[in-house]
N, C-alpha and C. Protein backbone atom coordinates (compact mmCIF):
# COMPACT_ATOMS: atom_id res chain seq x y z
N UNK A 1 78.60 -34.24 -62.55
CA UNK A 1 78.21 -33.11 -61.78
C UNK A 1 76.71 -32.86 -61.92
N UNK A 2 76.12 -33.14 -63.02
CA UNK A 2 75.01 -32.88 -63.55
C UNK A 2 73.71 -33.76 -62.11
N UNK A 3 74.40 -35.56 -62.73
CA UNK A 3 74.04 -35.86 -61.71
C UNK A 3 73.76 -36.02 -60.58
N UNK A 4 75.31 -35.15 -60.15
CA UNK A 4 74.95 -34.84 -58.37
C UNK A 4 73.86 -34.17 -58.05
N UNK A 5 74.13 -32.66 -58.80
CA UNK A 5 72.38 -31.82 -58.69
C UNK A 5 71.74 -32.00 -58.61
N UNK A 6 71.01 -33.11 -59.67
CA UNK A 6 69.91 -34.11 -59.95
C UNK A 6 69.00 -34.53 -58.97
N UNK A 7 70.66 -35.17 -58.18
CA UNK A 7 70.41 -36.50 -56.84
C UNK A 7 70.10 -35.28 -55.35
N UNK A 8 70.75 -33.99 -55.47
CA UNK A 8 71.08 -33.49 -54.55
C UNK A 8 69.10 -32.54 -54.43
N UNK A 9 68.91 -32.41 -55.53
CA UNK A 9 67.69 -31.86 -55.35
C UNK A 9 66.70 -32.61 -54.97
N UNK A 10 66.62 -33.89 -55.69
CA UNK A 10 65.94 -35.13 -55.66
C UNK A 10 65.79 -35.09 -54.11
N UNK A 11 66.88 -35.67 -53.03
CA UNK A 11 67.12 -35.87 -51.50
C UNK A 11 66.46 -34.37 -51.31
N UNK A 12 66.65 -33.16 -51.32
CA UNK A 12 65.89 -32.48 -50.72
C UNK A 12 64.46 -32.05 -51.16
N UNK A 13 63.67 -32.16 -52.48
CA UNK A 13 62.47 -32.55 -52.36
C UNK A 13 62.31 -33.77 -51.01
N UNK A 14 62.74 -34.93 -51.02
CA UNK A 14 62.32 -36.00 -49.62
C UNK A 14 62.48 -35.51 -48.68
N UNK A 15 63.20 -34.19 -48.14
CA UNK A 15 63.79 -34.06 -47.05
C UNK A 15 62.33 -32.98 -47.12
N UNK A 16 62.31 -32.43 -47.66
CA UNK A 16 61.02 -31.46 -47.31
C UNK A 16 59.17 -32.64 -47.13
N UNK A 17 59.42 -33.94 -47.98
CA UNK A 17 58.36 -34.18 -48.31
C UNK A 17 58.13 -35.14 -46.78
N UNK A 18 59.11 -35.57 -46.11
CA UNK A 18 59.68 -36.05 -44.69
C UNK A 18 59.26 -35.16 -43.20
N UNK A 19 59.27 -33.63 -43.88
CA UNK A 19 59.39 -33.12 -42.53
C UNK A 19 57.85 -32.58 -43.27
N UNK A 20 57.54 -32.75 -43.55
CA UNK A 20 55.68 -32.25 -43.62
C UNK A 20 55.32 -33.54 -42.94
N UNK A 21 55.50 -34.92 -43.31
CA UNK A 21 55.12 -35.67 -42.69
C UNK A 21 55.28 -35.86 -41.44
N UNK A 22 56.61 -35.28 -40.53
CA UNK A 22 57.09 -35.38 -39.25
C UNK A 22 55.65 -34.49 -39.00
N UNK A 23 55.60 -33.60 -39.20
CA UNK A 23 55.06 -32.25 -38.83
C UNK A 23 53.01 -32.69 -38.66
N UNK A 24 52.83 -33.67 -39.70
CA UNK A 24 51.91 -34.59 -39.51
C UNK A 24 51.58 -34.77 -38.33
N UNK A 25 52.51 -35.92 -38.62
CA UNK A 25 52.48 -36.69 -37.26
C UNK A 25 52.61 -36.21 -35.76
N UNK A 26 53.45 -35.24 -35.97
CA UNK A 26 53.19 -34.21 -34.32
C UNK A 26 51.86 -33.36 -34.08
N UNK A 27 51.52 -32.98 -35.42
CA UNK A 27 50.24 -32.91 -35.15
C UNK A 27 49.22 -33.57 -34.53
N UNK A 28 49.31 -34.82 -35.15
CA UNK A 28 48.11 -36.16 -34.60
C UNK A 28 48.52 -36.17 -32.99
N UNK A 29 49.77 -36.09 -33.23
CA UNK A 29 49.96 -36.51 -31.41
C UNK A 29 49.71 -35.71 -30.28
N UNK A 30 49.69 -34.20 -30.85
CA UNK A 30 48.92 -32.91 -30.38
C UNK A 30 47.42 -33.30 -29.83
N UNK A 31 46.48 -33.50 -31.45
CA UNK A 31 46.00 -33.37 -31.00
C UNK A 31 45.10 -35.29 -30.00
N UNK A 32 45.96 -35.83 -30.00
CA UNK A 32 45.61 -37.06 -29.13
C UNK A 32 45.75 -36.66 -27.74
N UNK A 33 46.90 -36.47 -27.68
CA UNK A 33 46.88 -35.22 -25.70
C UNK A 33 45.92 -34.70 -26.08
N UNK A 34 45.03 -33.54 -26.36
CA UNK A 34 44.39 -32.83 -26.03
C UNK A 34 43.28 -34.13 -26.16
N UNK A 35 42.82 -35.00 -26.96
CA UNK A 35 41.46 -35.37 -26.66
C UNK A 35 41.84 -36.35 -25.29
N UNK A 36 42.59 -36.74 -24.96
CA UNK A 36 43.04 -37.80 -23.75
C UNK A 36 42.99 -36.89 -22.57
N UNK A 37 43.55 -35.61 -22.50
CA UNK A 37 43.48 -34.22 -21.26
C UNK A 37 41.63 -34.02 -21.27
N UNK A 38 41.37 -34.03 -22.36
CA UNK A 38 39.58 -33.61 -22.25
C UNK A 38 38.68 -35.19 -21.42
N UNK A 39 39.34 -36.08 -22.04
CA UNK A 39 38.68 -37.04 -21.41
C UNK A 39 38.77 -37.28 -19.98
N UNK A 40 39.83 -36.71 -19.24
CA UNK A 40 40.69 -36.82 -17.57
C UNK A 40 39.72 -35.81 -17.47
N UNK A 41 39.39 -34.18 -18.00
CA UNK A 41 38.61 -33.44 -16.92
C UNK A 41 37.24 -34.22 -17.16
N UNK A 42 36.74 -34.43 -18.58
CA UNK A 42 35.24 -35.15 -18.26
C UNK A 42 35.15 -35.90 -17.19
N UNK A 43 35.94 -37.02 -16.92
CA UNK A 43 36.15 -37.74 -16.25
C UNK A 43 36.00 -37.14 -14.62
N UNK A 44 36.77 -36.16 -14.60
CA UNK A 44 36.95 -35.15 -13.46
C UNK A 44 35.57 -34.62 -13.03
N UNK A 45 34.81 -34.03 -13.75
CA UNK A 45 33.76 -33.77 -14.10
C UNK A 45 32.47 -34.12 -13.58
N UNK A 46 32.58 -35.29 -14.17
CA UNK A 46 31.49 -36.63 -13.88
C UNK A 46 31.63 -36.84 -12.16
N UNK A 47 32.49 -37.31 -12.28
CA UNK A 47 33.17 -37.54 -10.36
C UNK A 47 32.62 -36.06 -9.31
N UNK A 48 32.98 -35.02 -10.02
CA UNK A 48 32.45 -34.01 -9.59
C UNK A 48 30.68 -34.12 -9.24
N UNK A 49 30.14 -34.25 -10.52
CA UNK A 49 28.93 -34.27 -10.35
C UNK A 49 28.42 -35.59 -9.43
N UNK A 50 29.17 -36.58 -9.75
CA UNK A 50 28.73 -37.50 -8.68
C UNK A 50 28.53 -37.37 -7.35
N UNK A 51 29.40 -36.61 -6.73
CA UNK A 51 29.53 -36.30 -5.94
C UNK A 51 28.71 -35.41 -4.94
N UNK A 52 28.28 -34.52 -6.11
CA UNK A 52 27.53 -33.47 -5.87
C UNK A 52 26.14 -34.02 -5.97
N UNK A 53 25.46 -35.38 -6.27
CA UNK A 53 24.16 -35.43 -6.73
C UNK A 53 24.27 -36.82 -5.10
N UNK A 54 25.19 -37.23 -4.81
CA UNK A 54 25.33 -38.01 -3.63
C UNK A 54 25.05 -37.15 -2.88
N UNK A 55 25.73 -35.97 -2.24
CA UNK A 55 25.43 -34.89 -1.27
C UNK A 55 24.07 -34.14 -1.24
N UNK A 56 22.99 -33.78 -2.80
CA UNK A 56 22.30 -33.36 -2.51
C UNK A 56 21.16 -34.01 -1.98
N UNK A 57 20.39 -33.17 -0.90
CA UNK A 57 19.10 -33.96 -0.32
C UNK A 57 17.96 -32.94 -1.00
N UNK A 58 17.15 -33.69 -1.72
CA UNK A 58 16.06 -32.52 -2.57
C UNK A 58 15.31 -32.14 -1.34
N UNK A 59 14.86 -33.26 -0.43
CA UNK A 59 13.49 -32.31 0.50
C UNK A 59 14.45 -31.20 1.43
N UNK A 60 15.61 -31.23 1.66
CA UNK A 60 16.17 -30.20 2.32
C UNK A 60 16.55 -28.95 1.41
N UNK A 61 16.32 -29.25 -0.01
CA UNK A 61 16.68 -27.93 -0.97
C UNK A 61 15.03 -27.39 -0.70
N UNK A 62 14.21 -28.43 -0.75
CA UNK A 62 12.62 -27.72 -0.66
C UNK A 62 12.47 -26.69 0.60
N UNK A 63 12.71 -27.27 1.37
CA UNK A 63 12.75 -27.04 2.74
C UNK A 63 13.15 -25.40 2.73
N UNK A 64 14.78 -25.59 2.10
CA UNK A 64 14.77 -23.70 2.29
C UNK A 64 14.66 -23.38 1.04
N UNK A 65 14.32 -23.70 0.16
CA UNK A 65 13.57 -22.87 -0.51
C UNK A 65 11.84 -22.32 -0.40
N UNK A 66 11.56 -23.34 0.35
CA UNK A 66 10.18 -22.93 0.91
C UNK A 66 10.94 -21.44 2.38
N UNK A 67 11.84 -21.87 3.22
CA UNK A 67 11.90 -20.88 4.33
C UNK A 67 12.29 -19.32 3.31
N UNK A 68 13.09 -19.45 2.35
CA UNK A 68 13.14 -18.31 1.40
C UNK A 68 12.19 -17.54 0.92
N UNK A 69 11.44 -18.14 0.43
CA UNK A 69 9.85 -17.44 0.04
C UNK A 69 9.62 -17.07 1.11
N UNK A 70 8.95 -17.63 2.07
CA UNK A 70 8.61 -17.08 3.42
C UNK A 70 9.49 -15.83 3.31
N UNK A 71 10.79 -15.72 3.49
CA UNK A 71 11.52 -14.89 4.20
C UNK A 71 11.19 -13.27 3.59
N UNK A 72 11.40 -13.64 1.85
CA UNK A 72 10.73 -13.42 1.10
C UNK A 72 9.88 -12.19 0.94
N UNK A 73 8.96 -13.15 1.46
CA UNK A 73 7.43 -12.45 1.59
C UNK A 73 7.22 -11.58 2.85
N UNK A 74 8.29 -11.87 4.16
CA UNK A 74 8.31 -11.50 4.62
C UNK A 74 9.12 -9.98 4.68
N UNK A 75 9.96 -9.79 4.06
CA UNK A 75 10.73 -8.66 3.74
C UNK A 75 9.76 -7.71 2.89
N UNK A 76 9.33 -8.40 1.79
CA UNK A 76 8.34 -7.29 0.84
C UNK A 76 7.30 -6.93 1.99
N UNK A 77 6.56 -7.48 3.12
CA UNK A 77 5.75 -7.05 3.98
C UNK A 77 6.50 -5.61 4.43
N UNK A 78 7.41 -5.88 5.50
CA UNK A 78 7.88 -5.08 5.94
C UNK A 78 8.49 -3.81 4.61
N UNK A 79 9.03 -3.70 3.71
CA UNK A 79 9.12 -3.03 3.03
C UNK A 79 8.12 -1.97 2.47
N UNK A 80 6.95 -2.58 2.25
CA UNK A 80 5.58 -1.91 2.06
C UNK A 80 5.26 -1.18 3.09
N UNK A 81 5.45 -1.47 4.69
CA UNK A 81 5.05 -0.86 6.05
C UNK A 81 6.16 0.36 5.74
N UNK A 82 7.39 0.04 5.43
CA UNK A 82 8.13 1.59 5.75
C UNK A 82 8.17 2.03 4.18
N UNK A 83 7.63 1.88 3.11
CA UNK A 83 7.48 2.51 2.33
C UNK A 83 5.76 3.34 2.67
N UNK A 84 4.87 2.58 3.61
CA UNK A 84 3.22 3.46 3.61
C UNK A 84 4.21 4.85 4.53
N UNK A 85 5.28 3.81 5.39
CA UNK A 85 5.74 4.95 6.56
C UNK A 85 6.18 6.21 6.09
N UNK A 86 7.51 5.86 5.23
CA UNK A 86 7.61 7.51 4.10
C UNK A 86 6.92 8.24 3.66
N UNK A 87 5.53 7.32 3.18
CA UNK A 87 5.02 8.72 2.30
C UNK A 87 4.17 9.03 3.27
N UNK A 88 3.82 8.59 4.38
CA UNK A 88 3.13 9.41 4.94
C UNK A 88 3.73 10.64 5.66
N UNK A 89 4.85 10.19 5.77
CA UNK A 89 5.85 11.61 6.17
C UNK A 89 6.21 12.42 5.16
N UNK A 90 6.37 12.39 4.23
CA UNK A 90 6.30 13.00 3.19
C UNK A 90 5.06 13.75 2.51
N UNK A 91 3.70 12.91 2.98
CA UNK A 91 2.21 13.31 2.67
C UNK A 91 2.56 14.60 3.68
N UNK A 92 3.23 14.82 5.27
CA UNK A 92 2.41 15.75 5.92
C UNK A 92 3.52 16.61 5.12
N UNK A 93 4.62 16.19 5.28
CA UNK A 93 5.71 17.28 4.43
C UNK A 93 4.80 18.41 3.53
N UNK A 94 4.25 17.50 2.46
CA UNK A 94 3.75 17.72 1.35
C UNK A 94 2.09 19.06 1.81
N UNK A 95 1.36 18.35 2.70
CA UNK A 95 0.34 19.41 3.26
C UNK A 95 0.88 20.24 3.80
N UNK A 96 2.29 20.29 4.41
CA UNK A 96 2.54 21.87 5.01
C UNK A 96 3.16 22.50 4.14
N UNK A 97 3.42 21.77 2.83
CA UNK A 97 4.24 23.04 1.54
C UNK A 97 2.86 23.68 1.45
N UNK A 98 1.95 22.90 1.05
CA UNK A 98 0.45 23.01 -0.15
C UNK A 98 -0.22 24.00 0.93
N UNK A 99 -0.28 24.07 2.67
CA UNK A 99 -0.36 25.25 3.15
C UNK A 99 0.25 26.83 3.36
N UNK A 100 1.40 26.30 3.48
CA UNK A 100 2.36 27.63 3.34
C UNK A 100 2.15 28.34 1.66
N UNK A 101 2.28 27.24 0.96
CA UNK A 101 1.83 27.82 -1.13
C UNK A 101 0.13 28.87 -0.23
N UNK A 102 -0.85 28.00 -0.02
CA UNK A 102 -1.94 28.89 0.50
C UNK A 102 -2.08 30.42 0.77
N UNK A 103 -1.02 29.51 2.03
CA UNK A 103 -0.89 31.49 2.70
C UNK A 103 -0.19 32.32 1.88
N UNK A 104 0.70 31.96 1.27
CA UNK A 104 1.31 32.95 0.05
C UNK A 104 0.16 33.89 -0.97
N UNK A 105 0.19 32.41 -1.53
CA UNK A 105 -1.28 33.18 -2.38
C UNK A 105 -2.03 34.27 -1.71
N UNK A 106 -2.71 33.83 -0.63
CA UNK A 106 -3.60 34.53 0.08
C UNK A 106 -2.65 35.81 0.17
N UNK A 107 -1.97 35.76 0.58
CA UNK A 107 -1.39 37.31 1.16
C UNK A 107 -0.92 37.95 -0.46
N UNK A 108 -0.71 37.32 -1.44
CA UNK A 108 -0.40 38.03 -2.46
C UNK A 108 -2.35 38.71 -3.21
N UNK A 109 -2.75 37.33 -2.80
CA UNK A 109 -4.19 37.70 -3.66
C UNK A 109 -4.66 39.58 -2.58
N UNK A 110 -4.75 39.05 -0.92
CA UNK A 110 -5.21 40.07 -0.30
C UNK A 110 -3.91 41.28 -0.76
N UNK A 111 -3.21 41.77 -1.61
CA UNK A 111 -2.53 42.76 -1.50
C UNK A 111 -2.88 43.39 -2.90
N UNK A 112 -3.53 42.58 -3.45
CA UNK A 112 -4.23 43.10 -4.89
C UNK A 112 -5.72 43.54 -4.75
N UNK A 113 -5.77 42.98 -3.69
CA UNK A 113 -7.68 43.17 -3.47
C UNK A 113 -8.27 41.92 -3.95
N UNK A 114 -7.89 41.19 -4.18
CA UNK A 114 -8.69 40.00 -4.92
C UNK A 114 -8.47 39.37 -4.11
N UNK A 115 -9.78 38.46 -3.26
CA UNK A 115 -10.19 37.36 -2.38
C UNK A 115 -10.45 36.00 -2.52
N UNK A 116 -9.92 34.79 -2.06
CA UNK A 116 -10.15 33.55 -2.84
C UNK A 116 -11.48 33.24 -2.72
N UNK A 117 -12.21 33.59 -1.81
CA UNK A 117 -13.88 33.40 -1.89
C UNK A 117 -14.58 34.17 -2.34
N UNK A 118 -14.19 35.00 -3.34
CA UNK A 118 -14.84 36.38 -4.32
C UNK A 118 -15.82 35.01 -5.04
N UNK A 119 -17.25 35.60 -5.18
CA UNK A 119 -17.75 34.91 -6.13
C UNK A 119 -17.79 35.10 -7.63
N UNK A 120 -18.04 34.39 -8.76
CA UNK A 120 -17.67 34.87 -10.31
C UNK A 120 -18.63 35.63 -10.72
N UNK A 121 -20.03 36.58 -9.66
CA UNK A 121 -20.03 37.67 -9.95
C UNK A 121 -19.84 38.80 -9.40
N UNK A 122 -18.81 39.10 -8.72
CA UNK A 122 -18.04 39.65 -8.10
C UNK A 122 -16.84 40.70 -8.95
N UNK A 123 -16.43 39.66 -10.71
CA UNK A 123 -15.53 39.95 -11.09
C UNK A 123 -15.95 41.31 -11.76
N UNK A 124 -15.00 41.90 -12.72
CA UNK A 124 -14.77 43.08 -13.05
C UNK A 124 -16.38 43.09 -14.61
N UNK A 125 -16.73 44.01 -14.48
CA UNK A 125 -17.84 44.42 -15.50
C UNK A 125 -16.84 43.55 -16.96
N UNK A 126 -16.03 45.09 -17.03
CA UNK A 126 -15.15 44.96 -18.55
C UNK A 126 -14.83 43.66 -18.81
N UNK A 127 -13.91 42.76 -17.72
CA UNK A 127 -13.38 41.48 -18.32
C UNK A 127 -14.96 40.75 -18.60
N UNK A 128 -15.60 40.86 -17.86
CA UNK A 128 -16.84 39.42 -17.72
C UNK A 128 -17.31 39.53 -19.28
N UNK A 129 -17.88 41.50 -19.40
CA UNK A 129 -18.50 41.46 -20.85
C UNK A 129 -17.93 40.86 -21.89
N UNK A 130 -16.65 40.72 -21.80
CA UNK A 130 -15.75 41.03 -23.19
C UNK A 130 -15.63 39.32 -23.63
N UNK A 131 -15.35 38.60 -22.70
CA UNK A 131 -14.49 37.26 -22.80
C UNK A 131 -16.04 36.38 -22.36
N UNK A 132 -17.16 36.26 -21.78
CA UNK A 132 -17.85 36.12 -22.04
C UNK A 132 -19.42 36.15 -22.89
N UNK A 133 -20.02 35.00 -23.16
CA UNK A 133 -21.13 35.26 -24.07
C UNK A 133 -22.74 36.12 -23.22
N UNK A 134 -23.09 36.33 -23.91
CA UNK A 134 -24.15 37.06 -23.38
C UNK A 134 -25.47 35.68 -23.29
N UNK A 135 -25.89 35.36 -22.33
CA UNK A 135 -26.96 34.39 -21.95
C UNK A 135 -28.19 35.08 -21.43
N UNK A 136 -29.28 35.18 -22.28
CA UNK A 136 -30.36 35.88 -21.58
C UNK A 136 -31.73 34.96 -21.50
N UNK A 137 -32.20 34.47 -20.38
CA UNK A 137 -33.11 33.86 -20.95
C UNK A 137 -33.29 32.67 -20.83
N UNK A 138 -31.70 31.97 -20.13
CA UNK A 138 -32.00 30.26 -20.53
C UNK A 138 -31.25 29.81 -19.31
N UNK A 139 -32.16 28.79 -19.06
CA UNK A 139 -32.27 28.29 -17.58
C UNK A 139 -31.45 26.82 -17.27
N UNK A 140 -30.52 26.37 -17.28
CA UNK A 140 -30.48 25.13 -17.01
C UNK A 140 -31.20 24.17 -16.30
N UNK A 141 -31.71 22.85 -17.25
CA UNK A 141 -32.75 21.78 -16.32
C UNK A 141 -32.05 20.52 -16.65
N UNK A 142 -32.35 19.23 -15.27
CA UNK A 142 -31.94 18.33 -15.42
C UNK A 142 -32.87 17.20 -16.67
N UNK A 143 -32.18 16.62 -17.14
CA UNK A 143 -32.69 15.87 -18.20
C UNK A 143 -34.09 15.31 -17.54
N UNK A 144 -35.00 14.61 -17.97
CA UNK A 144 -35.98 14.21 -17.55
C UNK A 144 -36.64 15.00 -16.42
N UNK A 145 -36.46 16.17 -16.50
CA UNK A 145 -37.03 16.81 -15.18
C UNK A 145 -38.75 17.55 -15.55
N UNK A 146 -38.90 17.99 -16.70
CA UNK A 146 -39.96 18.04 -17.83
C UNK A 146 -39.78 18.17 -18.65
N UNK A 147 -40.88 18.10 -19.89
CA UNK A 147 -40.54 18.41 -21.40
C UNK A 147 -41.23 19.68 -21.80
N UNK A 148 -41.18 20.48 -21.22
CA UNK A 148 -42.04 22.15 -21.09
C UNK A 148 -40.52 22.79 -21.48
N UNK A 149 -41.41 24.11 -21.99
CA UNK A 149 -40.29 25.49 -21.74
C UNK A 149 -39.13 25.09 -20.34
N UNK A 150 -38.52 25.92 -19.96
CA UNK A 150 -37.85 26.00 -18.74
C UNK A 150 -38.39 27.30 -18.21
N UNK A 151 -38.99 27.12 -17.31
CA UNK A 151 -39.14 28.35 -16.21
C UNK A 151 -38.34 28.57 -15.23
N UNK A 152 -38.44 29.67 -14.96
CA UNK A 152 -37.90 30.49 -13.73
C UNK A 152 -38.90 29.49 -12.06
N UNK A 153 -37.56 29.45 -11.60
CA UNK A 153 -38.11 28.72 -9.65
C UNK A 153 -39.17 29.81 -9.43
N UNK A 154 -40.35 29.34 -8.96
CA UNK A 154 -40.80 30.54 -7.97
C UNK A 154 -40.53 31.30 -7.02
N UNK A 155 -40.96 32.67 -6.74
CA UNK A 155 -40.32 33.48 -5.65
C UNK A 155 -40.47 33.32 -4.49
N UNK A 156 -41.69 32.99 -3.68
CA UNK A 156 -41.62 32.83 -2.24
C UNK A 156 -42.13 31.56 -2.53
N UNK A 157 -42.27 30.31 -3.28
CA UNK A 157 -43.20 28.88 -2.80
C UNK A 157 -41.90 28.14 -2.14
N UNK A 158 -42.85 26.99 -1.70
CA UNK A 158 -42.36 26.38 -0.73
C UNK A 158 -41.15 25.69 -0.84
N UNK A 159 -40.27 24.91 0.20
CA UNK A 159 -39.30 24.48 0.08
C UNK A 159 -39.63 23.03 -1.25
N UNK A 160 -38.86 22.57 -2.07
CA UNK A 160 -38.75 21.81 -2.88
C UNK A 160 -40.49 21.38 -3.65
N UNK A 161 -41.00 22.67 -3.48
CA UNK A 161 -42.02 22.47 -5.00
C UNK A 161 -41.22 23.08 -6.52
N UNK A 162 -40.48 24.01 -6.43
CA UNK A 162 -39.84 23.76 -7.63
C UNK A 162 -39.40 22.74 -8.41
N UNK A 163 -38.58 22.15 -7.69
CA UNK A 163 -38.02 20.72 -8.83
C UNK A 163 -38.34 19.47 -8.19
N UNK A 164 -39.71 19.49 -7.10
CA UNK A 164 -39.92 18.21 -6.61
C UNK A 164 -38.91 17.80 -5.61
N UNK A 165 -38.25 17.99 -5.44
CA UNK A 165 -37.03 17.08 -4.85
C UNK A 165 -37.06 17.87 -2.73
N UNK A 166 -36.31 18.44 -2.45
CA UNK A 166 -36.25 19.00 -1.16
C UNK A 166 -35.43 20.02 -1.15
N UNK A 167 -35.01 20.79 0.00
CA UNK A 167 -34.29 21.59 -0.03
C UNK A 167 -33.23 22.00 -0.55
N UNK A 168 -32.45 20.88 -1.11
CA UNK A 168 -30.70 21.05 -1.82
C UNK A 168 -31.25 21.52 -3.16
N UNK A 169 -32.15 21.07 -3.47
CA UNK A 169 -32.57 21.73 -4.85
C UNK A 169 -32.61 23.37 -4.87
N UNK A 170 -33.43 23.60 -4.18
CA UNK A 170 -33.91 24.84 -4.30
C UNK A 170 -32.08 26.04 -4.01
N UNK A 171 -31.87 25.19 -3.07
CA UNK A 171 -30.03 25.52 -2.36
C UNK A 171 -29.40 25.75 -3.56
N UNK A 172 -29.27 25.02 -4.81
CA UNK A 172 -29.06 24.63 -6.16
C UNK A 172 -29.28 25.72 -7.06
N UNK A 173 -30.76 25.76 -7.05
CA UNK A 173 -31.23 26.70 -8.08
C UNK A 173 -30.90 28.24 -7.75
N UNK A 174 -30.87 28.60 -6.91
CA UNK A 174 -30.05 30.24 -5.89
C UNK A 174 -28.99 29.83 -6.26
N UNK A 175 -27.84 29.09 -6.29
CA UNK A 175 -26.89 28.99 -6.40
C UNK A 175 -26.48 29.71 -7.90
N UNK A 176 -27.16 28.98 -8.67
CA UNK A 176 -27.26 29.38 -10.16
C UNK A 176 -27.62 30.59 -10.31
N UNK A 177 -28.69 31.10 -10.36
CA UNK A 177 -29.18 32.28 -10.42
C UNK A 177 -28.24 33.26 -10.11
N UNK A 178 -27.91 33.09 -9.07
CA UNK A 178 -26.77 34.09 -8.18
C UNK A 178 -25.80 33.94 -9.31
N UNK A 179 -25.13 32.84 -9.82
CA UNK A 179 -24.15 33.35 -10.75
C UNK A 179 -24.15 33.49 -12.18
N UNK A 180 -25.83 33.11 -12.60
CA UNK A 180 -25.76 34.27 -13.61
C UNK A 180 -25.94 35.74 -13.79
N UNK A 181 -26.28 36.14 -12.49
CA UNK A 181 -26.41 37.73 -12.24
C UNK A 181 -25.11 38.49 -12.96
């Protein structure tokens, strides 16, 4: 009896050491289909591409790919024309807000008394003193214009003997004056 056990375990160690090997071997054969299936699509593949490199004509791929660019270039043209076209409809859009904002203002400024062509000495005594510096005395001159004191323009001389130059000067210097008053 001893021996049967023996023998009986013995046969099934082989019977296990048998079916790992079956199990092997179906493996290998697994994976042999799969490399034999990979070699049919390469194969497939290749034929494909053959096919495809028989059919292609390069100067006719040039060809429209050159009419593409063109086409291309031609679309971004036109795109730019109705994009200048928008904003210029949009530009007048835009000048009749920035007029109507105007007239607002205006009618709010005229309901306070305050005028958009008030000049800055025009404004109120109190604010000017307070928030501004006191300047007595000093004249603005253009660089290189002399290396003297700065004087005062003369009162009645002639058009552009003050600063040499011609009339816009003198237009200039009133200008100033007037708003440091």
């Amino acid at each position: 009896m001893a021996k049967d056990l023996v023998r009986t375990r013995n046969y099934i160690q082989k019977f296990y050491q048998m079916r790992t090997q079956l199990q092997a071997v179906s493996l290998r054969i697994q994976t042999l289909r799969s490399n034999q299936q990979m070699a049919e699509a390469m194969r497939g593949a290749t034929r494909a591409m053959a096919g495809m490199n028989r059919g292609l004509n390069l100067p006719q791929i040039q060809r429209i790919m050159g009419d593409f660019e063109k086409e291309s270039a031609m679309m971004d043209m036109k795109e730019d024309m109705m994009s200048e076209a928008v904003d210029e409809v949009m530009d007048d859009d835009l000048v009749d807000e920035e007029e109507e904002g105007d007239k607002i203002l205006k009618e709010v400024l005229d309901e306070i008394g305050v005028g958009l062509s008030q000049e800055l000495g025009d404004t109120p005594l109190g604010i000017a003193s307070a928030n501004a510096p006191v300047t007595t005395g000093r004249q603005a001159v253009a660089l290189g214009a002399h290396d003297g004191p700065s004087l005062p323009p003369p009162a009645g001389g002639a058009p552009g003997a003050a600063s040499g130059g011609g009339g816009s000067d003198d237009d200039i210097e009133a200008r100033l004056a007037n708003l440091r008053k």
